[in-house]
C-alpha atoms as a PDB file:
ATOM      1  CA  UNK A   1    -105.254   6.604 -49.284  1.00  0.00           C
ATOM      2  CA  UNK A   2    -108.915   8.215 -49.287  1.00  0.00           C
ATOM      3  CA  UNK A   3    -108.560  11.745 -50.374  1.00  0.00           C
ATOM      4  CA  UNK A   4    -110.327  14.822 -48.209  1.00  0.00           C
ATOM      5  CA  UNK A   5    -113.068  15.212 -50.256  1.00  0.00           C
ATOM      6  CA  UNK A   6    -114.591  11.435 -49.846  1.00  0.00           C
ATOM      7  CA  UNK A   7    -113.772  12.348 -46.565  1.00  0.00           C
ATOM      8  CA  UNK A   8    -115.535  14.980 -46.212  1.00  0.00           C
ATOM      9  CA  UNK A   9    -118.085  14.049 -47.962  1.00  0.00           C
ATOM     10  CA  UNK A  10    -118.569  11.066 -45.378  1.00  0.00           C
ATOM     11  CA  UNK A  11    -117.919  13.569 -42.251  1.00  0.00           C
ATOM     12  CA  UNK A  12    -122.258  14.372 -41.934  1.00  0.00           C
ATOM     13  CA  UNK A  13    -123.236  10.299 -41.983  1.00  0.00           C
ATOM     14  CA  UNK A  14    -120.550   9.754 -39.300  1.00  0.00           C
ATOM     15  CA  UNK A  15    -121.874  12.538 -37.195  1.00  0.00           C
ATOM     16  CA  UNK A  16    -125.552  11.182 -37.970  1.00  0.00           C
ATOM     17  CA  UNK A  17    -124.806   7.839 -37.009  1.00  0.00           C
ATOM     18  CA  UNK A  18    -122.911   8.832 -33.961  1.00  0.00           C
ATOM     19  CA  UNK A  19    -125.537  11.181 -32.852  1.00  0.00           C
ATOM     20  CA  UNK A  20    -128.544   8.372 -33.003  1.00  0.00           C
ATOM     21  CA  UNK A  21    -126.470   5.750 -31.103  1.00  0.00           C
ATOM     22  CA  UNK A  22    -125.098   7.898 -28.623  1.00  0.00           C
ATOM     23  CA  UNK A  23    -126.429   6.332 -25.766  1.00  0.00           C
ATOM     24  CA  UNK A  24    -125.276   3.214 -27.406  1.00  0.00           C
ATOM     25  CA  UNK A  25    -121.814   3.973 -27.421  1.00  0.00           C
ATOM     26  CA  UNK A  26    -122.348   4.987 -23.819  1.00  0.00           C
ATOM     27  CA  UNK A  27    -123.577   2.188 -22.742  1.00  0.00           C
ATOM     28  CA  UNK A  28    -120.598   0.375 -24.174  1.00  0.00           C
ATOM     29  CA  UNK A  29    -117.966   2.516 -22.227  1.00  0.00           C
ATOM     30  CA  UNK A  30    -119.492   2.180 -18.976  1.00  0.00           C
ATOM     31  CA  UNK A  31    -120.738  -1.446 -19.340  1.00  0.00           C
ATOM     32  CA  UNK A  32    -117.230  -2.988 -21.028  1.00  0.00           C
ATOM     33  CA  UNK A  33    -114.308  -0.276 -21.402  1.00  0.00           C
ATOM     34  CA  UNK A  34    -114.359   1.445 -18.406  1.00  0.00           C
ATOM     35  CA  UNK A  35    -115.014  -2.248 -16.140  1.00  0.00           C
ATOM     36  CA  UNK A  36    -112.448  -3.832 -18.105  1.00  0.00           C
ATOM     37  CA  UNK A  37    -109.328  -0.684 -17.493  1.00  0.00           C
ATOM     38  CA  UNK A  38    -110.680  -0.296 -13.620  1.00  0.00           C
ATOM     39  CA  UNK A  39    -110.329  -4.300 -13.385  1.00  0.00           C
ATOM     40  CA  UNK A  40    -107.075  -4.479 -15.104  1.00  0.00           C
ATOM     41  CA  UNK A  41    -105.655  -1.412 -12.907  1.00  0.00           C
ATOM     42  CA  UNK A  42    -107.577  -2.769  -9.738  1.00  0.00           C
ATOM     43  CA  UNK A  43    -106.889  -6.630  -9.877  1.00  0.00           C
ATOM     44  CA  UNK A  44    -110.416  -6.195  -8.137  1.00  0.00           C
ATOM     45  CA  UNK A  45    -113.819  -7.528 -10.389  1.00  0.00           C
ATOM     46  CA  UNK A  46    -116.264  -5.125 -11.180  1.00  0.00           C
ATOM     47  CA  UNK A  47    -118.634  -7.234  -9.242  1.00  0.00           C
ATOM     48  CA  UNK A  48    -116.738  -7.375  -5.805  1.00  0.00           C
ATOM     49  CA  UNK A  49    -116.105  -3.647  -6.153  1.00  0.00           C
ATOM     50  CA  UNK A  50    -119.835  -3.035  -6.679  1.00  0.00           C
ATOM     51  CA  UNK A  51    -119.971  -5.483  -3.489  1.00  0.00           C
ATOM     52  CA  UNK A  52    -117.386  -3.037  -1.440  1.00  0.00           C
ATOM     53  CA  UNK A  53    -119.230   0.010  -2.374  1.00  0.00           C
ATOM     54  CA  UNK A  54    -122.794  -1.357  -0.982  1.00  0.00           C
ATOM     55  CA  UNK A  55    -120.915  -2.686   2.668  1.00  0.00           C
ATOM     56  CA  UNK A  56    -119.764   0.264   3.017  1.00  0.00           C
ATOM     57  CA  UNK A  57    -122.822   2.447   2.456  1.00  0.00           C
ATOM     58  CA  UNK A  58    -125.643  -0.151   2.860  1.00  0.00           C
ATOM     59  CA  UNK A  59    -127.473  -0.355   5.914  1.00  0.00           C
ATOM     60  CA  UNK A  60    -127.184  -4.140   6.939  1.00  0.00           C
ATOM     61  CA  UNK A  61    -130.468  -6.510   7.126  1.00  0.00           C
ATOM     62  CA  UNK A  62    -132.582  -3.466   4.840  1.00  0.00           C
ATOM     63  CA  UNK A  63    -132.761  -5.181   1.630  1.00  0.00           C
ATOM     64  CA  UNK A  64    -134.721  -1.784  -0.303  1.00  0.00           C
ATOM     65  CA  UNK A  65    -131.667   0.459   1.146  1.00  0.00           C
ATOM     66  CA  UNK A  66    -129.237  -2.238  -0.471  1.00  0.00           C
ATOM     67  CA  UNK A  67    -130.682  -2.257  -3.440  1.00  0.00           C
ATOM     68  CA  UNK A  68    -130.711   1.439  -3.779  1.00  0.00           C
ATOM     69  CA  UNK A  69    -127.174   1.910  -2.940  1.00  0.00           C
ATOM     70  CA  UNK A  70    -126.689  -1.061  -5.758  1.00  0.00           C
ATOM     71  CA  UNK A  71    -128.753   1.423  -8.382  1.00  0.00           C
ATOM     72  CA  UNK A  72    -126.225   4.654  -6.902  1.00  0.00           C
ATOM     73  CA  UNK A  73    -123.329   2.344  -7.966  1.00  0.00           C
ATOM     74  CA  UNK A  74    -123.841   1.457 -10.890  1.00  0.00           C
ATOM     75  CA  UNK A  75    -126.081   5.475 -12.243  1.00  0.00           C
ATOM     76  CA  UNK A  76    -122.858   7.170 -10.850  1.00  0.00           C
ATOM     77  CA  UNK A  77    -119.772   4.537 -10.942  1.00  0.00           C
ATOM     78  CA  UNK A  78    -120.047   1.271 -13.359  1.00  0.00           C
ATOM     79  CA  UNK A  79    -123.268  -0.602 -15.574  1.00  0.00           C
ATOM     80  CA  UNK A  80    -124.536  -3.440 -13.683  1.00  0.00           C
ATOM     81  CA  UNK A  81    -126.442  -5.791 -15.319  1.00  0.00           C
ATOM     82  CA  UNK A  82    -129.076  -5.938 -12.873  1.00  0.00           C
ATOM     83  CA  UNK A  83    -133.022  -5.750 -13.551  1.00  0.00           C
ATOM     84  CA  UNK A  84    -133.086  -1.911 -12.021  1.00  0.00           C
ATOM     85  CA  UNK A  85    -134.787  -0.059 -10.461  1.00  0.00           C
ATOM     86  CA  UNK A  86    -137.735   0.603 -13.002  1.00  0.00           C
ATOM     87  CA  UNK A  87    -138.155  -3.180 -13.950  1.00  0.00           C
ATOM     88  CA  UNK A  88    -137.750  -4.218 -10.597  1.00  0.00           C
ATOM     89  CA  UNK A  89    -141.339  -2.604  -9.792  1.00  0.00           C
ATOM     90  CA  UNK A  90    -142.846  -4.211 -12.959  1.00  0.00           C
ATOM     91  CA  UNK A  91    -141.270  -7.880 -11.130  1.00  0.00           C
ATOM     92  CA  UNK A  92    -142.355  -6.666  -7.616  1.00  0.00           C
ATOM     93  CA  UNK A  93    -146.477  -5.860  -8.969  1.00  0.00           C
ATOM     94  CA  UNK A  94    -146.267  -9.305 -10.310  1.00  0.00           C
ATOM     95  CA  UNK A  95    -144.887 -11.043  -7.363  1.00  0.00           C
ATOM     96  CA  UNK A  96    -147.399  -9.175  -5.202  1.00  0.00           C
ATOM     97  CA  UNK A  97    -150.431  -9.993  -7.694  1.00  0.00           C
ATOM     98  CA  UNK A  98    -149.472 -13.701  -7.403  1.00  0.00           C
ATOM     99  CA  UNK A  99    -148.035 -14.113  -4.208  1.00  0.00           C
ATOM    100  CA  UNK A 100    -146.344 -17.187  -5.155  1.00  0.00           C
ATOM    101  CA  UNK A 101    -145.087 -19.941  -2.393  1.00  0.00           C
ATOM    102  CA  UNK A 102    -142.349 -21.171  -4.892  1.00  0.00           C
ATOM    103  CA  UNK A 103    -140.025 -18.757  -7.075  1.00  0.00           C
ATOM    104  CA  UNK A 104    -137.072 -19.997  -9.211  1.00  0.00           C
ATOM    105  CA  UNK A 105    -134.782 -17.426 -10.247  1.00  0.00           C
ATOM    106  CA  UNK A 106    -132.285 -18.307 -13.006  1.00  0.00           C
ATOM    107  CA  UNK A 107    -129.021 -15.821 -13.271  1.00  0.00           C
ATOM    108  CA  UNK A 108    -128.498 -14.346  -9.377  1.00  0.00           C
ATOM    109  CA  UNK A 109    -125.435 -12.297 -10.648  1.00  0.00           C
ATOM    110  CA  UNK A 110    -124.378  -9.795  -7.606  1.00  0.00           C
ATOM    111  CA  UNK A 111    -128.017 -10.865  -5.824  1.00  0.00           C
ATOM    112  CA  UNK A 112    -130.188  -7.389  -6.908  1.00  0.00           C
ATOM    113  CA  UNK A 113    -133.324  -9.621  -8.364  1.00  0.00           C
ATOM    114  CA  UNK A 114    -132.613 -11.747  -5.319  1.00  0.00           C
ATOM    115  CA  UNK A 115    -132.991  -9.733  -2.699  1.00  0.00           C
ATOM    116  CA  UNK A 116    -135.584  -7.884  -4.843  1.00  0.00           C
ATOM    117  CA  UNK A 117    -138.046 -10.739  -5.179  1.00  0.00           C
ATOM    118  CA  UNK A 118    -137.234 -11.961  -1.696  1.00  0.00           C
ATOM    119  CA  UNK A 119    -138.613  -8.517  -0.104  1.00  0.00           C
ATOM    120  CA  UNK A 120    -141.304  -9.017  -1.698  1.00  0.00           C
ATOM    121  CA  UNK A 121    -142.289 -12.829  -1.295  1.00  0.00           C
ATOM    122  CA  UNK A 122    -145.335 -13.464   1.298  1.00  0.00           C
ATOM    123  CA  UNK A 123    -144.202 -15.280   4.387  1.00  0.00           C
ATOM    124  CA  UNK A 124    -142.995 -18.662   4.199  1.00  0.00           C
ATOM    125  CA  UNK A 125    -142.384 -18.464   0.466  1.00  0.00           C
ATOM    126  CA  UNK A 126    -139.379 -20.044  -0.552  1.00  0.00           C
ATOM    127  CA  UNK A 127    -136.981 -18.813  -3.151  1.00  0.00           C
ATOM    128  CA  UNK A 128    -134.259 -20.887  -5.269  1.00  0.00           C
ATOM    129  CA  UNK A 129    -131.933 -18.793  -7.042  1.00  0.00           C
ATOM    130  CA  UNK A 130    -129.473 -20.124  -9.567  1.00  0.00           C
ATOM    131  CA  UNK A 131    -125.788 -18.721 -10.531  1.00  0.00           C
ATOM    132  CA  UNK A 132    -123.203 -20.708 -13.126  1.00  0.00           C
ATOM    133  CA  UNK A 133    -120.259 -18.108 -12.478  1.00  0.00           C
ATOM    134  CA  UNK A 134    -118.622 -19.047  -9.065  1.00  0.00           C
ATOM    135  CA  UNK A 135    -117.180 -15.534  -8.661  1.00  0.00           C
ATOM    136  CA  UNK A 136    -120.474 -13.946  -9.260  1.00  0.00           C
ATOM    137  CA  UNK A 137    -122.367 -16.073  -6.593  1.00  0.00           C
ATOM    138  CA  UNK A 138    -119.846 -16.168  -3.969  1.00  0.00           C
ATOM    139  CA  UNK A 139    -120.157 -11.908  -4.164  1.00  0.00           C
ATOM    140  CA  UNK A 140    -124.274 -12.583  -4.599  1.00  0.00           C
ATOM    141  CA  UNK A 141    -124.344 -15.066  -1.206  1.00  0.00           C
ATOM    142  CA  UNK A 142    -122.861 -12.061   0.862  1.00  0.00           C
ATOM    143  CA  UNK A 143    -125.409  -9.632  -0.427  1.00  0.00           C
ATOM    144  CA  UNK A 144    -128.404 -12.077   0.022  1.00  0.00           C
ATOM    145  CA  UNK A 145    -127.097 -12.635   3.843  1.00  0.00           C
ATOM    146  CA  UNK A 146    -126.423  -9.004   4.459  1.00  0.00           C
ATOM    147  CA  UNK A 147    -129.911  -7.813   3.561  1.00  0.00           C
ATOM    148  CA  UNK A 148    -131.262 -10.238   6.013  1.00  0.00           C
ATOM    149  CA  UNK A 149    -132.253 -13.040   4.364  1.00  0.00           C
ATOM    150  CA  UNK A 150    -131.242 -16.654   5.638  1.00  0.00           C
ATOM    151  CA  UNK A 151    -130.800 -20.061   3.906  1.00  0.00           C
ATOM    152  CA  UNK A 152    -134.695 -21.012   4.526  1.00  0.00           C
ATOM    153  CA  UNK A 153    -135.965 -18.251   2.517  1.00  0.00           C
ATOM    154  CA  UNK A 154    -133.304 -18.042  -0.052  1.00  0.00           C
ATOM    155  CA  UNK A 155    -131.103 -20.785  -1.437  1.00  0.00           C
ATOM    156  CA  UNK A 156    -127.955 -20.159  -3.694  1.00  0.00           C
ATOM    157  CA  UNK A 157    -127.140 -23.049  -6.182  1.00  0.00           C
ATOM    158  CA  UNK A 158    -124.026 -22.755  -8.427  1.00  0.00           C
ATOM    159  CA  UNK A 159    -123.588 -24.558 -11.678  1.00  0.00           C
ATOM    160  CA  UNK A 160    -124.640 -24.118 -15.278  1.00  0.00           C
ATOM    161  CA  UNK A 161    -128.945 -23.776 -15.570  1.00  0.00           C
ATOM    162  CA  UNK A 162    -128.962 -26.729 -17.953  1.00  0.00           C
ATOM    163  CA  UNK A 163    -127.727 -29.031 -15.495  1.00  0.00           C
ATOM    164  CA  UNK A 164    -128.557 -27.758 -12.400  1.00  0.00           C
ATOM    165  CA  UNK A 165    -132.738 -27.862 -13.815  1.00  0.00           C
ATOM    166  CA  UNK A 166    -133.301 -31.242 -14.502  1.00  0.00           C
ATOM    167  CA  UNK A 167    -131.661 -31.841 -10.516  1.00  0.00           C
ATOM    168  CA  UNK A 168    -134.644 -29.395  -8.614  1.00  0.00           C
ATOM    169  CA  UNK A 169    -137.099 -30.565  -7.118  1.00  0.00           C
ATOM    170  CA  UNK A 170    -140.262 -28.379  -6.493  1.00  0.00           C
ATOM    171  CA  UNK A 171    -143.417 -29.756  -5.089  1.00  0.00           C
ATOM    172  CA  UNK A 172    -146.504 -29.177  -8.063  1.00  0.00           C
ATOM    173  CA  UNK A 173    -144.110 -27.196  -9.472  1.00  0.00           C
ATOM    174  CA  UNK A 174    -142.475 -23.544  -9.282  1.00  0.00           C
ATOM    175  CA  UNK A 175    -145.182 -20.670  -9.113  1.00  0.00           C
ATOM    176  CA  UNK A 176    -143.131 -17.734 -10.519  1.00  0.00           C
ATOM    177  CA  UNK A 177    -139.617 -17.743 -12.623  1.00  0.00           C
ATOM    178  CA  UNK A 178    -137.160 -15.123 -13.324  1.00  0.00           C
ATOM    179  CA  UNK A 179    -134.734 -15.224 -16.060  1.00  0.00           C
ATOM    180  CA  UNK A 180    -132.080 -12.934 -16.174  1.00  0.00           C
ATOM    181  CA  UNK A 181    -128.859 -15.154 -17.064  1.00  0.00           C
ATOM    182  CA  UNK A 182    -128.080 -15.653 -21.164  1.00  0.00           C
ATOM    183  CA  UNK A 183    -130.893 -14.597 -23.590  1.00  0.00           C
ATOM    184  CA  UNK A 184    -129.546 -17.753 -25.536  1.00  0.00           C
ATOM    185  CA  UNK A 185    -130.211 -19.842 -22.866  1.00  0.00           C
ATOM    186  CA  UNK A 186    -133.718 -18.877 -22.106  1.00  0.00           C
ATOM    187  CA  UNK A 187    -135.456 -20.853 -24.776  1.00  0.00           C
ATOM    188  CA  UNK A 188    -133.093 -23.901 -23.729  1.00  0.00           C
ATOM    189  CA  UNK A 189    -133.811 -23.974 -20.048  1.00  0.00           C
ATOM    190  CA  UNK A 190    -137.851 -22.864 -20.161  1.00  0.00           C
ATOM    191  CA  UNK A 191    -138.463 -25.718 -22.258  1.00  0.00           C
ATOM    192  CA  UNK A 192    -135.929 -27.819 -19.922  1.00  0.00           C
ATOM    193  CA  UNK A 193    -138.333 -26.220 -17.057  1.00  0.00           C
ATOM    194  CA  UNK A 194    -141.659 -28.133 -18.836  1.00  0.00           C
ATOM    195  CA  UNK A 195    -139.747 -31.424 -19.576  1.00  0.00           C
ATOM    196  CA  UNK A 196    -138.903 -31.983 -15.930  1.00  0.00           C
ATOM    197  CA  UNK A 197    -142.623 -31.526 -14.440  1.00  0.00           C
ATOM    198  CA  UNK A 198    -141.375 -28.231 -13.061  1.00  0.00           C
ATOM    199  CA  UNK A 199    -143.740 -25.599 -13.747  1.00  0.00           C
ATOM    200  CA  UNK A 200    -147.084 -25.346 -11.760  1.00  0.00           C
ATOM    201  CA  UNK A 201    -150.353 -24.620 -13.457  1.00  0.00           C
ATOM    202  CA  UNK A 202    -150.953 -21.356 -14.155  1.00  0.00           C
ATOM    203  CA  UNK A 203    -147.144 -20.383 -13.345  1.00  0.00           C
ATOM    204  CA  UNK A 204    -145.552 -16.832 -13.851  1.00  0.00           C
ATOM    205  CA  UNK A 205    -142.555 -17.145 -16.343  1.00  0.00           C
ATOM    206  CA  UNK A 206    -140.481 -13.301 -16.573  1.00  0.00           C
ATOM    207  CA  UNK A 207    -137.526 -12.933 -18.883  1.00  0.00           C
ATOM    208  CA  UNK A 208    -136.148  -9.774 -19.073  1.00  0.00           C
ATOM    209  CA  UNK A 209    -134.133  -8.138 -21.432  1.00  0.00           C
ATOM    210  CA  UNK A 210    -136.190  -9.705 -24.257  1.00  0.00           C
ATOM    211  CA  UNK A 211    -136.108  -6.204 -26.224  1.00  0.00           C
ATOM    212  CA  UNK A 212    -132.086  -5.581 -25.718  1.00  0.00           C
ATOM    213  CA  UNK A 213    -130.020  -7.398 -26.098  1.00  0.00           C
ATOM    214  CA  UNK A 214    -133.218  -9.294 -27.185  1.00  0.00           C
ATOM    215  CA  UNK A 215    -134.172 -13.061 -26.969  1.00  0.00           C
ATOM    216  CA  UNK A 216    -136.251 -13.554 -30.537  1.00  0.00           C
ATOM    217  CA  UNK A 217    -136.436 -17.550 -30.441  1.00  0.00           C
ATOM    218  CA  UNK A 218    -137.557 -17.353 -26.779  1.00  0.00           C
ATOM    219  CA  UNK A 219    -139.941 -15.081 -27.174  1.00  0.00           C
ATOM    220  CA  UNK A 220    -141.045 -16.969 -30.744  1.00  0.00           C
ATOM    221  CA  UNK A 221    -141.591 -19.784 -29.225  1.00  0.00           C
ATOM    222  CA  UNK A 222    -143.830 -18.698 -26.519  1.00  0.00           C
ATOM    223  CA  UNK A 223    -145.997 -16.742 -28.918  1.00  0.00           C
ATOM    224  CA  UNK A 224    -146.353 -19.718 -30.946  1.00  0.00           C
ATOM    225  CA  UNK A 225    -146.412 -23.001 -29.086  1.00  0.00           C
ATOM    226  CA  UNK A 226    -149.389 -22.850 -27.373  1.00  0.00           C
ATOM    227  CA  UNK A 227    -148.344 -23.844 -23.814  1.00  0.00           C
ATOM    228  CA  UNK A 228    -148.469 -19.817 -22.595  1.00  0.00           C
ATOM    229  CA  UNK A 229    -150.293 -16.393 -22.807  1.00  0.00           C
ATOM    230  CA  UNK A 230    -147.364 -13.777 -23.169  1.00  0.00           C
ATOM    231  CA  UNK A 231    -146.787 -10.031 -23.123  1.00  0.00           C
ATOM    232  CA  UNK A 232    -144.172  -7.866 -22.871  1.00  0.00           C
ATOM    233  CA  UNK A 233    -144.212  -4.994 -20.519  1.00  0.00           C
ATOM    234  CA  UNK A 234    -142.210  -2.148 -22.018  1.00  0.00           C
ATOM    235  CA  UNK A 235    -139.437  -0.498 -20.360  1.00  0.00           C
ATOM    236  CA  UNK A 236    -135.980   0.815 -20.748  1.00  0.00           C
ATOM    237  CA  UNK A 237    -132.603  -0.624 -20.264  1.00  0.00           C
ATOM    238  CA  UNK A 238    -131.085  -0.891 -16.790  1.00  0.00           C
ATOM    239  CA  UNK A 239    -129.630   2.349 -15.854  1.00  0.00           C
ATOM    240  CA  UNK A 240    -129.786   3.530 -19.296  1.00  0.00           C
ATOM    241  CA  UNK A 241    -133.378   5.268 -19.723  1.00  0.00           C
ATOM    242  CA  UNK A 242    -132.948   6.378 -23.619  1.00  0.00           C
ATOM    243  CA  UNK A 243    -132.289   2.646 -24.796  1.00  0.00           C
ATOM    244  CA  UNK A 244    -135.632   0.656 -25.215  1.00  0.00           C
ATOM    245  CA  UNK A 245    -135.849  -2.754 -23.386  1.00  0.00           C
ATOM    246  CA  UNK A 246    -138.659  -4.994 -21.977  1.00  0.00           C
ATOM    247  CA  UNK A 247    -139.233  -7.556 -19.606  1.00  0.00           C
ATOM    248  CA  UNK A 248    -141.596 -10.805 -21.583  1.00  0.00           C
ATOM    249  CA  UNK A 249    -144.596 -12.086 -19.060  1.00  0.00           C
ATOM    250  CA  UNK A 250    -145.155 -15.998 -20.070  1.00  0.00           C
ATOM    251  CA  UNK A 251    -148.395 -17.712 -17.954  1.00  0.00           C
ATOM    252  CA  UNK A 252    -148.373 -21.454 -18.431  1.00  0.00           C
ATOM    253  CA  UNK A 253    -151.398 -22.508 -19.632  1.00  0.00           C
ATOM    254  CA  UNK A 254    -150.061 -26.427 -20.177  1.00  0.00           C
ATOM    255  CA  UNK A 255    -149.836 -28.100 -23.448  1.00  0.00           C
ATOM    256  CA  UNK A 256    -152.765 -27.945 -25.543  1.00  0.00           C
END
């Protein structure tokens, strides 16, 4: 049995350590405990709640009044793991800088970076958007429809990334890609992307949260292999402003 005094004498490093990862701690509550007790007393998923809340205060066919009732969700109810509101404008400058004619996204989730990006694409651009979690695309396909956007502009695949890749088919290539599914799966399915013929010259490559949770061997290898120029833009976490994140810019330069 520890005694008071070691106790005590541990009390200040507990209160340190609580104090610097506050937000930390935070973020776990809202992002796992609280979503996992509503679900449990619910029988609803966090995702199809998040999906109620925006019918019923979205205004149908405006995708930037859909995506702000997404960012009131999830500041004042439950964590999303969507790009946000402040990344989103860091993925918006670079889609309007480009102005690609192809985008691949990889990780839809509830649709936010969908609908994001597709706002944003010039017209007749065509956006393919890939989800391996059934549940998670069936809620994203009803967002991407109610914002306004039809089957032409934006097309839902569901399956696992690693399989569904090597299956697309993108004339010269996709001009802009967004990862936001598993870090651990971003070095897998970039190089996956350059195996199959399926990046164009010059292409845009984003993966975000590349500072938390992090994605070191992704971001590694694009430092180091020679086939892209890379930066990160800094940023903070989705909804959670006092945790540092980033979102890694790749531009495919080809094999040298």
């Amino acid at each position: 049995m520890v005694s008071p005094a070691i106790a005590l004498a541990f009390l200040p490093f507990l209160i340190t350590l609580l104090i610097r990862y506050r937000h930390y701690l935070v973020l776990l509550y809202r992002a796992a405990l609280l979503p996992w007790l509503q679900d449990r007393l619910t029988g609803v998923p966090r995702e199809q709640r998040a999906f109620q809340y925006v019918l019923s205060h979205a205004i149908p066919g405006d995708p930037q009044h859909i995506l702000l009732t997404f960012d009131q969700w999830s500041y004042n109810c439950e964590h999303l793991s969507c790009v946000g509101p402040l990344k989103g404008k860091i993925v918006e400058r670079l889609l309007c800088e480009r102005a690609p004619r192809s985008v691949l996204e990889l990780g839809t989730y509830c649709g936010y970076g969908t609908v994001l990006m597709a706002a944003a694409l010039p017209g007749g651009a065509h956006l393919c958007t890939v989800e391996p979690n059934p549940q998670h695309a069936a809620v994203a396909e009803k967002v991407i429809r109610l914002a306004g956007f039809d089957e032409q502009t934006v097309e839902l695949i569901v399956g696992p990334t690693d399989e569904v890749i090597p299956q697309l088919k993108a004339q010269n290539g996709f001009d802009f890609v967004f990862m936001d599914h598993w870090k651990r799966s971003y070095l897998r399915d970039l190089r996956l992307l350059e195996e199959h013929g399926l990046l164009a010259d010059k292409a845009t490559v984003l993966a975000d949260n590349v500072v938390f949770p992090g994605a070191p061997h992704f971001l590694q290898y694009a430092k180091t292999c020679g086939k892209y120029r890379c930066r990160v833009h800094r940023a903070s976490l989705e909804y959670c402003r006092a945790i540092p994140d980033g979102i890694a810019e790749l531009c495919y330069v080809g094999a040298r």
